[in-house]
Protein backbone atom coordinates (compact mmCIF):
# COMPACT_ATOMS: atom_id res chain seq x y z
CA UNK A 1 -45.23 11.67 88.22
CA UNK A 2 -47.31 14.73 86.87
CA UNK A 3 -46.49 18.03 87.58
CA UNK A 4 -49.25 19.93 86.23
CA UNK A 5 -49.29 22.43 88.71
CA UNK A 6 -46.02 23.79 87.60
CA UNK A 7 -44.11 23.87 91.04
CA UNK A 8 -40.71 22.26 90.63
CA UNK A 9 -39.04 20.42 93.71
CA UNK A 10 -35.73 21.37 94.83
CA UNK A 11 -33.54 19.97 96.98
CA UNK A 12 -30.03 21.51 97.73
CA UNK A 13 -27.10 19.59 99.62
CA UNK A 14 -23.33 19.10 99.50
CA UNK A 15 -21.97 16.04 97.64
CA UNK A 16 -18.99 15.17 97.94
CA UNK A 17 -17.59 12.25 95.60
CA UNK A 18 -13.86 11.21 96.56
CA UNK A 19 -12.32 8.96 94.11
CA UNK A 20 -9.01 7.48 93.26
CA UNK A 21 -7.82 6.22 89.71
CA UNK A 22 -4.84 3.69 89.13
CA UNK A 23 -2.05 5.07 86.36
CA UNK A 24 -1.51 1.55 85.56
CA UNK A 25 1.70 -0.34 85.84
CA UNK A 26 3.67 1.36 83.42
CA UNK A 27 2.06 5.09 84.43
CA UNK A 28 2.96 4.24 87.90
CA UNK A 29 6.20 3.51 87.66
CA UNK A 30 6.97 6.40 85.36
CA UNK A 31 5.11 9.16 87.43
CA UNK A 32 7.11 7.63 90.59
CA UNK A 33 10.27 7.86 88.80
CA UNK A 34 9.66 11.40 87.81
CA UNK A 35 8.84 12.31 91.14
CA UNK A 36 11.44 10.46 93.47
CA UNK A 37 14.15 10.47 90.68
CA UNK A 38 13.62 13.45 88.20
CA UNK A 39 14.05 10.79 85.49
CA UNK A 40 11.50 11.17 82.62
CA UNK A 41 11.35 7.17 81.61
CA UNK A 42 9.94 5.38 78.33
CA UNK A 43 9.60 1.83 77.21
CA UNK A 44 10.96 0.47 74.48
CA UNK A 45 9.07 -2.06 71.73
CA UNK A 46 11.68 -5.30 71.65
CA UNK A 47 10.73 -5.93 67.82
CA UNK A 48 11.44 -2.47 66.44
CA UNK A 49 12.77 -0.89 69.34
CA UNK A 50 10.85 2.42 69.10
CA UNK A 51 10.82 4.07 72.63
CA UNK A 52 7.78 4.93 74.00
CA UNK A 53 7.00 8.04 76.17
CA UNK A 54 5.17 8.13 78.26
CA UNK A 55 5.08 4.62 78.41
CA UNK A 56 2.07 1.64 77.60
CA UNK A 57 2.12 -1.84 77.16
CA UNK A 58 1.85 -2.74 73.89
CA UNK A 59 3.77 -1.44 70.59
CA UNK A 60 1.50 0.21 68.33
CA UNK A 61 3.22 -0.67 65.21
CA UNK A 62 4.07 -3.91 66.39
CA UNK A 63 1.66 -5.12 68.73
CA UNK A 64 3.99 -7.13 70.92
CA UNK A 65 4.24 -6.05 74.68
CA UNK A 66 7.12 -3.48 75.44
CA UNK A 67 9.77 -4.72 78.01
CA UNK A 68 12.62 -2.31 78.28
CA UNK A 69 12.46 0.89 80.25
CA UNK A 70 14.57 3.23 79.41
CA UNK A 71 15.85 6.48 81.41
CA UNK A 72 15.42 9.40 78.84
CA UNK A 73 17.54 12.10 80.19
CA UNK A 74 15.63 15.63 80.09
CA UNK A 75 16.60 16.67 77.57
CA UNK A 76 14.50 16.99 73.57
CA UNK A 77 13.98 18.74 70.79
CA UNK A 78 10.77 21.51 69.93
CA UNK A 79 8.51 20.04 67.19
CA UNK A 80 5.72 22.21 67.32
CA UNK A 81 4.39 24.93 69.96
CA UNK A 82 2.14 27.64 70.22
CA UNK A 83 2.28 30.81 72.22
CA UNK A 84 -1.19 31.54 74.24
CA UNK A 85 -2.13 34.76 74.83
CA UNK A 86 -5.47 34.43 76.49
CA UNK A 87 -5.95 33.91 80.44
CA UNK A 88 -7.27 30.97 81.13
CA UNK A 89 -7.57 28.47 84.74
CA UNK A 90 -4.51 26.25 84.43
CA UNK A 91 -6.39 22.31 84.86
CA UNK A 92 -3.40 21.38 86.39
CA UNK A 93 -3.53 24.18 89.44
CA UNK A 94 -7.09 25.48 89.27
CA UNK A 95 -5.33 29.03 88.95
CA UNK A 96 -5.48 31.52 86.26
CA UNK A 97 -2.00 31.29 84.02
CA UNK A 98 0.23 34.09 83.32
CA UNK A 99 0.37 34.63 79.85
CA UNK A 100 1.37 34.85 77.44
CA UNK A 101 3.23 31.65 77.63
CA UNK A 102 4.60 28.36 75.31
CA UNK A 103 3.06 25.49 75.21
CA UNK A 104 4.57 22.35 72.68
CA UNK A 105 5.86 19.48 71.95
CA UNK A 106 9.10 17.96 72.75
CA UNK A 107 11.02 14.96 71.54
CA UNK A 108 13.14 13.43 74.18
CA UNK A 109 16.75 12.30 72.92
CA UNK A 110 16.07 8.59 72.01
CA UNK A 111 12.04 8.38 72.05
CA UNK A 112 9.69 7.64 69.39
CA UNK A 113 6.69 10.12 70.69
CA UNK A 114 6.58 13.60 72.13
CA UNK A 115 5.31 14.91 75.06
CA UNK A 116 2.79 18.00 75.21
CA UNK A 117 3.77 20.75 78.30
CA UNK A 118 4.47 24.50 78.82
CA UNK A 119 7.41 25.53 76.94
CA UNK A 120 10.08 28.81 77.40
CA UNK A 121 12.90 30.30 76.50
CA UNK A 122 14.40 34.02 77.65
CA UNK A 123 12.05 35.71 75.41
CA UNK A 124 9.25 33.55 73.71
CA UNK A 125 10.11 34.72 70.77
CA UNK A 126 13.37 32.55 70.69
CA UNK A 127 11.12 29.70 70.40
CA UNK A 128 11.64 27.90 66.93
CA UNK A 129 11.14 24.24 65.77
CA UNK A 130 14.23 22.24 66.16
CA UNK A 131 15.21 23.90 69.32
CA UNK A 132 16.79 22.14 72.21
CA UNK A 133 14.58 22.20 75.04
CA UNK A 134 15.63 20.92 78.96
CA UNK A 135 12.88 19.84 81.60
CA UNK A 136 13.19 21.97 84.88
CA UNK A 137 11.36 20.55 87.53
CA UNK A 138 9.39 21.39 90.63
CA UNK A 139 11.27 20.86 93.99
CA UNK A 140 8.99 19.53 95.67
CA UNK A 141 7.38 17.06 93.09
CA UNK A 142 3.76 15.12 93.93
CA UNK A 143 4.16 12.45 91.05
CA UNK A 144 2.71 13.86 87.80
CA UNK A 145 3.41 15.82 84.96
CA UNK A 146 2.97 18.63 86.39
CA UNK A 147 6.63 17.67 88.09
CA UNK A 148 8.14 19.22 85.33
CA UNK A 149 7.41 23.07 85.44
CA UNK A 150 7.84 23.46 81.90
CA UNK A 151 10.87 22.60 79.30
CA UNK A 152 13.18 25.77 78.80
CA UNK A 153 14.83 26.45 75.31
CA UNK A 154 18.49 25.66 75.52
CA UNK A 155 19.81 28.68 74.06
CA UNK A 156 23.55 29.36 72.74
């Protein structure tokens, strides 16, 4: 269609696009763990028994299906983090985040992989690689990630 004349068409309305998504098999049964349970599971390869978290299928090293869940505990060690110090709108809660706060990775006693979240500790700058970290979750969990507030820093 030409639209030599230059006037542009516009048409305003509300959508509204509802949608659901499946987590999969293993993401199901670990997000329904974490929430009914507060038990932060992984799967572990058969062949070279690497644990897996949070959980798929297949072994990446291996490439033979992983069969044997395994209950975690919540407690890891810090490999890395970061402390931000510039507001931003949480994804998780659509609200802005107090800051400054931790944010790293954590190795759970027995798993291969770490998980990303918000990390703490009395004062941030406690936070050091190699520190013990424990999840403390939500009361009321929903059946996400965002079950676990954050991991705190296990301090002596």
């Amino acid at each position: 269609m030409n639209n030599k004349g230059g006037s542009i068409l516009v048409a305003e309305f509300d959508a509204k696009f509802p949608y659901d998504y499946s987590a999969g098999r293993y993401g199901s049964y670990f997000f329904k763990k974490l929430k009914d349970e507060k038990k932060i599971m992984g799967i572990r390869c058969p062949k070279c028994d690497r644990v897996f978290v949070p959980p798929r299928p297949g072994c990446g090293y291996c490439f033979v299906k992983n069969t044997d869940w395994v209950d975690l505990g919540d407690e890891g060690t810090l490999w890395g983090y970061t402390i931000v110090q510039f507001p931003f709108l949480d994804p998780l809660t659509g609200l802005e985040r107090p800051i400054p706060y931790g944010y790293g990775f954590i190795e759970l006693k027995g798993a291969a992989t770490r998980l990303q979240h918000f990390v703490t500790a009395s004062n941030l700058n406690k936070l050091r690689i190699g520190i013990k970290m424990k999840a403390v979750f939500r009361e009321e969990r929903a059946g996400n990630l965002s079950d676990i507030l954050y991991f705190k820093a296990i301090e002596e």
